[in-house]
Structures are given as C-alpha cells and as structure tokens.
C-alpha atoms as a PDB file:
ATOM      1  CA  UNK A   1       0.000   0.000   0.000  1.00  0.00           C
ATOM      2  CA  UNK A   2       1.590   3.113  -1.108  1.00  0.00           C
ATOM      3  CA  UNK A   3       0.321   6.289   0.301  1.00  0.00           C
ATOM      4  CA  UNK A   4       0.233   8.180  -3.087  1.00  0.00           C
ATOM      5  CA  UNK A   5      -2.827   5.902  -3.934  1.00  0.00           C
ATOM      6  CA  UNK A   6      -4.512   5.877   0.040  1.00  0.00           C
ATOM      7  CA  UNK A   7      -7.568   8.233  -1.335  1.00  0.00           C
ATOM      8  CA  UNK A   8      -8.992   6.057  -4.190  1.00  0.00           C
ATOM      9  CA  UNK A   9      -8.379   2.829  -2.262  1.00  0.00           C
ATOM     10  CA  UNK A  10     -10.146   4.239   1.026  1.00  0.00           C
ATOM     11  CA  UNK A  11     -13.047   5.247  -1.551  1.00  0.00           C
ATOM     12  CA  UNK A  12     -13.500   2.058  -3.328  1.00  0.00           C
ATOM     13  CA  UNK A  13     -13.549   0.220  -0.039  1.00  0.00           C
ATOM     14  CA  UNK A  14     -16.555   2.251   0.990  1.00  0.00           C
ATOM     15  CA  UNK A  15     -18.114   1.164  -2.535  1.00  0.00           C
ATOM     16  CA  UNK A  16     -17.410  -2.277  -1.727  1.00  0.00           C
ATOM     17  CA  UNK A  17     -18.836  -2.022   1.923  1.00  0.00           C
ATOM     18  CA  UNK A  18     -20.186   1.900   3.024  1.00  0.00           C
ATOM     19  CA  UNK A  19     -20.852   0.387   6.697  1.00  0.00           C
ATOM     20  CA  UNK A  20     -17.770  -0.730   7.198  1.00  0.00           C
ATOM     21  CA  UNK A  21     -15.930   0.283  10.294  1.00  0.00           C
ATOM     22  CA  UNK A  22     -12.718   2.174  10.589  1.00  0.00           C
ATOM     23  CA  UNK A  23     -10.459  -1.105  11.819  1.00  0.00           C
ATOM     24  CA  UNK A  24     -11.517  -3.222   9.023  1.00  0.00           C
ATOM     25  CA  UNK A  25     -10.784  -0.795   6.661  1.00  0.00           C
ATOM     26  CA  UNK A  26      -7.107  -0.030   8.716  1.00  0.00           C
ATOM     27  CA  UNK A  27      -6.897  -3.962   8.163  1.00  0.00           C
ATOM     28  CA  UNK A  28      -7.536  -4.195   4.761  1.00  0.00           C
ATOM     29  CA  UNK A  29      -5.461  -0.878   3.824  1.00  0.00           C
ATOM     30  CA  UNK A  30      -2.817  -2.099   5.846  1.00  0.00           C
ATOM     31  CA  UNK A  31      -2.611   0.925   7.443  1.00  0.00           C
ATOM     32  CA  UNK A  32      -3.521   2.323  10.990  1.00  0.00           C
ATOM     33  CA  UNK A  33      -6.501   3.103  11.874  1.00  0.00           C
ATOM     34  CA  UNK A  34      -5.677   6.637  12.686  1.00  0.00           C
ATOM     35  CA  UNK A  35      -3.975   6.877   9.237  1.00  0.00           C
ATOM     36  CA  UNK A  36      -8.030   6.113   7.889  1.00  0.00           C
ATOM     37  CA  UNK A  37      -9.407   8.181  10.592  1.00  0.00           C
ATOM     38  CA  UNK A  38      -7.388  11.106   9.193  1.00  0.00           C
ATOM     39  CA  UNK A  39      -8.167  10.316   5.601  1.00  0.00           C
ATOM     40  CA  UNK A  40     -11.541   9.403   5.654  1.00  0.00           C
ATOM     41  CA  UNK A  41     -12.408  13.278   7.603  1.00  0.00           C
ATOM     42  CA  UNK A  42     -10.212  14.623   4.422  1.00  0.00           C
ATOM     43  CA  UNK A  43     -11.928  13.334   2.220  1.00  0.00           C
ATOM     44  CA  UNK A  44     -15.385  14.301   4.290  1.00  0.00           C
ATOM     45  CA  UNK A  45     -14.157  17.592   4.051  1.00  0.00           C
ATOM     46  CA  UNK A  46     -13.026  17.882   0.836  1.00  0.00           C
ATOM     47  CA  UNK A  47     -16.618  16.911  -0.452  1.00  0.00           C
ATOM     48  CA  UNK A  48     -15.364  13.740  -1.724  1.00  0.00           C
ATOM     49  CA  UNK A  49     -17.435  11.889   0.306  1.00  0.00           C
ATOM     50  CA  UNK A  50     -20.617  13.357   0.544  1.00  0.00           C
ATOM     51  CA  UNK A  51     -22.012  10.944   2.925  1.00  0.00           C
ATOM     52  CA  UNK A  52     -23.635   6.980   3.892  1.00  0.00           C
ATOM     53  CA  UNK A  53     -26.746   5.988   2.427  1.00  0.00           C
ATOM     54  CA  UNK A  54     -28.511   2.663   2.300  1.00  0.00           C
ATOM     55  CA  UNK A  55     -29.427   1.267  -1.307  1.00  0.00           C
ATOM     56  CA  UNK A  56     -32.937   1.170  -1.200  1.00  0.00           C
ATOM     57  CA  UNK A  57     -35.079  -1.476  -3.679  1.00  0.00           C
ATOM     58  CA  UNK A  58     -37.918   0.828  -4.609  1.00  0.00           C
ATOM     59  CA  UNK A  59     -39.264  -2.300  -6.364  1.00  0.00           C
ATOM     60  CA  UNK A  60     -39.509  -3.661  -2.662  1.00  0.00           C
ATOM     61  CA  UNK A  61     -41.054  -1.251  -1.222  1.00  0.00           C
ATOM     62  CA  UNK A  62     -43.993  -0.854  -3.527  1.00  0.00           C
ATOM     63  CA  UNK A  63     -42.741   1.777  -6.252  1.00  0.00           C
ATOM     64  CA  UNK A  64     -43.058  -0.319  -9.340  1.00  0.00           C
ATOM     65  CA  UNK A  65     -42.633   2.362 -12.172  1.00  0.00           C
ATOM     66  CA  UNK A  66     -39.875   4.099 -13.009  1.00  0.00           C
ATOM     67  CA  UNK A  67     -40.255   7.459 -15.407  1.00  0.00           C
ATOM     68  CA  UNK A  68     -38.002   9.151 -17.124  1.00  0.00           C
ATOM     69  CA  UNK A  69     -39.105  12.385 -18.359  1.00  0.00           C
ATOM     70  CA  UNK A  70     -37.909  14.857 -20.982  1.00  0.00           C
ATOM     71  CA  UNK A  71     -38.581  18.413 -20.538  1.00  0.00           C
ATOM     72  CA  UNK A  72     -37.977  21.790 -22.807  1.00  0.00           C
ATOM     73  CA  UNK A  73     -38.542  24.964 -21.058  1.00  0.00           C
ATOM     74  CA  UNK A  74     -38.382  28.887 -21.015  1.00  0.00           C
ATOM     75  CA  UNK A  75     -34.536  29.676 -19.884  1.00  0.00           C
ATOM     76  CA  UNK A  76     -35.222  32.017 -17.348  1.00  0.00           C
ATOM     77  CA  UNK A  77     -37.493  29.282 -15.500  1.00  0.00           C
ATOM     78  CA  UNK A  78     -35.259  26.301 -15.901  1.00  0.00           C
ATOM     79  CA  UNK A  79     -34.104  27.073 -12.615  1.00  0.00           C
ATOM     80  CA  UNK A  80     -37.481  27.270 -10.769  1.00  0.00           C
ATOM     81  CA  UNK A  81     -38.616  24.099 -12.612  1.00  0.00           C
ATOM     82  CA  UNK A  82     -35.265  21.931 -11.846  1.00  0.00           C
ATOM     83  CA  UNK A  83     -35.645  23.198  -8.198  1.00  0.00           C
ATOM     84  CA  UNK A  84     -39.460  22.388  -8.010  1.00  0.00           C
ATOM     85  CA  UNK A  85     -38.282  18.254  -9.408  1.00  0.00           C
ATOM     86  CA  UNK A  86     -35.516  18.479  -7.331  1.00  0.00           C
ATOM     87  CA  UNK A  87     -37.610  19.067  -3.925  1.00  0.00           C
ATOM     88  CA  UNK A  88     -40.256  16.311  -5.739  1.00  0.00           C
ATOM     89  CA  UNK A  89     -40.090  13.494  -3.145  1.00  0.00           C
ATOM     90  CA  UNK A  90     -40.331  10.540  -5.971  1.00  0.00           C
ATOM     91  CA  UNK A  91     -37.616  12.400  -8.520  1.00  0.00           C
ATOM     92  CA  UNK A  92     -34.407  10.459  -7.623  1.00  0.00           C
ATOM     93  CA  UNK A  93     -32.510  12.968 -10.098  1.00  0.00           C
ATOM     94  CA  UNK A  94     -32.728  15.516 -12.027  1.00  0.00           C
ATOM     95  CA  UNK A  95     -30.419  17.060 -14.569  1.00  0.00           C
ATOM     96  CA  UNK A  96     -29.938  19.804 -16.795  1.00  0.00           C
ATOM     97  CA  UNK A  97     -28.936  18.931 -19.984  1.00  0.00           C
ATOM     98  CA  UNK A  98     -27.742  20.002 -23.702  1.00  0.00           C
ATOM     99  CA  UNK A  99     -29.638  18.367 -26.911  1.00  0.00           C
ATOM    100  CA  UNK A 100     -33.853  18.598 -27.830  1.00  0.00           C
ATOM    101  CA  UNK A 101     -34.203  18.990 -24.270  1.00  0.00           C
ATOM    102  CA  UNK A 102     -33.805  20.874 -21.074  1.00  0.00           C
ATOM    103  CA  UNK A 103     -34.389  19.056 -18.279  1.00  0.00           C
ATOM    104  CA  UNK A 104     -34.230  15.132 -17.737  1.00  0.00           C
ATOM    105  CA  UNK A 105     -35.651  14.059 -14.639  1.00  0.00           C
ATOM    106  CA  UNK A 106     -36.540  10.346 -13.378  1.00  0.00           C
ATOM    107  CA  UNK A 107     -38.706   9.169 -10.896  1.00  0.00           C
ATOM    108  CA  UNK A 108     -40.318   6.259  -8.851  1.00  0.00           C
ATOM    109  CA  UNK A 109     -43.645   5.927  -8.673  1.00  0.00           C
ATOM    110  CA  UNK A 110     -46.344   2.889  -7.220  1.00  0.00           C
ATOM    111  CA  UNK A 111     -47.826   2.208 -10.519  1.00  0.00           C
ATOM    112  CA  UNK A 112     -49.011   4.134 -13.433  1.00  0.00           C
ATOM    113  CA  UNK A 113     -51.846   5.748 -12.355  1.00  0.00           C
ATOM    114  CA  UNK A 114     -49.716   7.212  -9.532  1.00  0.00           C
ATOM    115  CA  UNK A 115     -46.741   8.299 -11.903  1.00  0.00           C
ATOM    116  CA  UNK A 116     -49.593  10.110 -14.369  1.00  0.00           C
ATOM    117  CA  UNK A 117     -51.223  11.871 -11.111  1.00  0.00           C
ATOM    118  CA  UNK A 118     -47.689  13.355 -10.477  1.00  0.00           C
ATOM    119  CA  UNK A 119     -46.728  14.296 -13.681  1.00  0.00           C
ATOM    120  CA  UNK A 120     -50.092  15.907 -14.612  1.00  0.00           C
ATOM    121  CA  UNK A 121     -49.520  17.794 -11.530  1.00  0.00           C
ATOM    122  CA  UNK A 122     -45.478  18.450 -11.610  1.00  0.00           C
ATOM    123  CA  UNK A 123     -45.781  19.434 -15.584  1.00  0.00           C
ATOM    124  CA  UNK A 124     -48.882  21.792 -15.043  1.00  0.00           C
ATOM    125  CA  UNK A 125     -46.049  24.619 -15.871  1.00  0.00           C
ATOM    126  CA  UNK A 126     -46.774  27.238 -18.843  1.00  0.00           C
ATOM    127  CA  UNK A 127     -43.132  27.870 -18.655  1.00  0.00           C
ATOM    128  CA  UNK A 128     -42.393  23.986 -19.941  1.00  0.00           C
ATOM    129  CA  UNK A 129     -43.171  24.074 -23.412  1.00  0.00           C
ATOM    130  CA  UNK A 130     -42.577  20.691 -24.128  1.00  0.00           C
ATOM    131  CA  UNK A 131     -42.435  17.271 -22.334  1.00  0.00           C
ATOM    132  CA  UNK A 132     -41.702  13.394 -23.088  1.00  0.00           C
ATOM    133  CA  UNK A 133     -42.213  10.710 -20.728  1.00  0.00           C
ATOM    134  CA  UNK A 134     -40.997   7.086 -21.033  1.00  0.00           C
ATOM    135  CA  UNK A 135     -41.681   4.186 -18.894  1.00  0.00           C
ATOM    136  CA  UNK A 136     -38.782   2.328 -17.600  1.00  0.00           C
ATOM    137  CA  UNK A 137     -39.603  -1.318 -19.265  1.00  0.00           C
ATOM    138  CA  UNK A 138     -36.245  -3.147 -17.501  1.00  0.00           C
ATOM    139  CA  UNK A 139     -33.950  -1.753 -15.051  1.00  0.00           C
ATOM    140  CA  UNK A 140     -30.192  -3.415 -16.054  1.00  0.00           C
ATOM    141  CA  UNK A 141     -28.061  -1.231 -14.052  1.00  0.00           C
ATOM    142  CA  UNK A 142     -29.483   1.669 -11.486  1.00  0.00           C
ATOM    143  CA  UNK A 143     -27.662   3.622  -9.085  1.00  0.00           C
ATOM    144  CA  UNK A 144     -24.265   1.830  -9.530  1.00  0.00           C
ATOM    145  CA  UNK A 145     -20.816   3.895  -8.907  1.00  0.00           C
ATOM    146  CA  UNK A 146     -17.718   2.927  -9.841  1.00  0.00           C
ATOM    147  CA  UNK A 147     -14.381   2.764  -8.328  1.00  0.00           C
ATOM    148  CA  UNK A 148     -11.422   5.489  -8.750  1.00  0.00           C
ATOM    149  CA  UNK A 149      -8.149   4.669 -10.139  1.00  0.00           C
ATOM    150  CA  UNK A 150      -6.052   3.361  -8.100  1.00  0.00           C
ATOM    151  CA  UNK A 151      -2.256   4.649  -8.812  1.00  0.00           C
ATOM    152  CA  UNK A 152      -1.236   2.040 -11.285  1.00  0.00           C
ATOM    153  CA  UNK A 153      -3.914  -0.498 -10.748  1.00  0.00           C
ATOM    154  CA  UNK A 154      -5.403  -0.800 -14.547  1.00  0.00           C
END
C-alpha cells in the first residue's frame, strides 16, 4: 500500500462495503486506523465523500414504475422548474442537460396511475413548453458507482 494511492483505495472500499468500520478498513489498507481516521475526515471535508446511504429497492417497497421524463422549457425558469423536481419526493434525479431537451428528470412511482397523477400535476407549468415521458420497461443497471483509479492499478 503506497500512500500516493490511500484516497482512491479508502473510496473504493466504501463502494465495496459503506458500513464498514474504521479497523476493518485499517486492516484491509494495511494501514492504521488513525492513518483512515485522518483520511476518511479529508476526504469528508473535501466533499469527496458526501455521505452513507442505504441502497434502497424501490421495487420492494412498492414503487413499481420508473419514469423518465424529458422536458424543454423557457430559460429564465429552468431554474425554478429543476428546483421544483428536485424538492419532488419521488424524482431520484434531475439534470440539466444540452440536446432537444432541457431538463431530464426520473422518478419512482407505485404504478401508473400514480406516476400520471404526479406528472399531470409536476408538468402543469406554462413555462415547460414541451415534455416526453418514457416508462422504464427493464432496469439493467441503477444507481451503480464505480471505483477510482487506483495509482497504477489498470
């Protein structure tokens, strides 16, 4: 374990294991725990790490549908409209984006007739001049990071 490369492999053991506690991690750095201690409130406040959340299965708890919705609106309300999705409890992200549209934003929602309730309601906007929604047929890969390089690890 070289130091140069302590960072990324502190990261990608969170990845492999967010819950895991600050002697394991010593153990498998081979470093000391105050040596991961140190790093690990670096990188805290650095922003790197941004914080520990549990990966939820919305499928499991009874959000079935996932939307994906395309939005084009007036410039000088994209930010009122990005902030209104963003503060949305069922939009998991939202983005501003270049191409046909403005705004992607994608969502979790019980079933269908939920998801249409909240997108009547969320695209009721005269300032969105446009919108496209598509229905999520098969989720392959969702919420997945991916590790950092790791010095000269390839």
């Amino acid at each position: 374990m070289t130091y140069e490369t302590l960072d990324d492999d502190l990261v990608n053991e969170l990845l492999d294991n967010g819950r895991a506690s600050l002697r394991s991690l010593a153990e498998e750095l081979d470093v000391s725990v105050t040596t991961v201690s140190n790093h690990l409130s670096d990188l805290e406040d650095e922003g790197v790490i941004e914080g520990y959340t549990p990966k939820v299965n919305y499928d499991a708890v009874g959000y079935d549908v996932t939307a994906i919705m395309q939005l084009k609106a007036e410039g000088h309300a994209l930010p009122e409209i990005t902030e209104t999705l963003r503060d949305h409890r069922q939009m998991i992200s939202v983005y501003e984006v270049t191409g046909d549209y403005d705004v992607i934003a994608i969502g979790k929602f019980e079933d269908t007739d939920d998801m249409n309730d909240q997108i009547k309601t969320l695209i009721t906007d005269p300032d969105i001049n446009q919108s496209n929604t598509s229905i999520v047929l098969n989720t392959v890969a969702e919420n997945e990071q991916f590790e950092l390089n790791a010095g000269d690890e390839e």
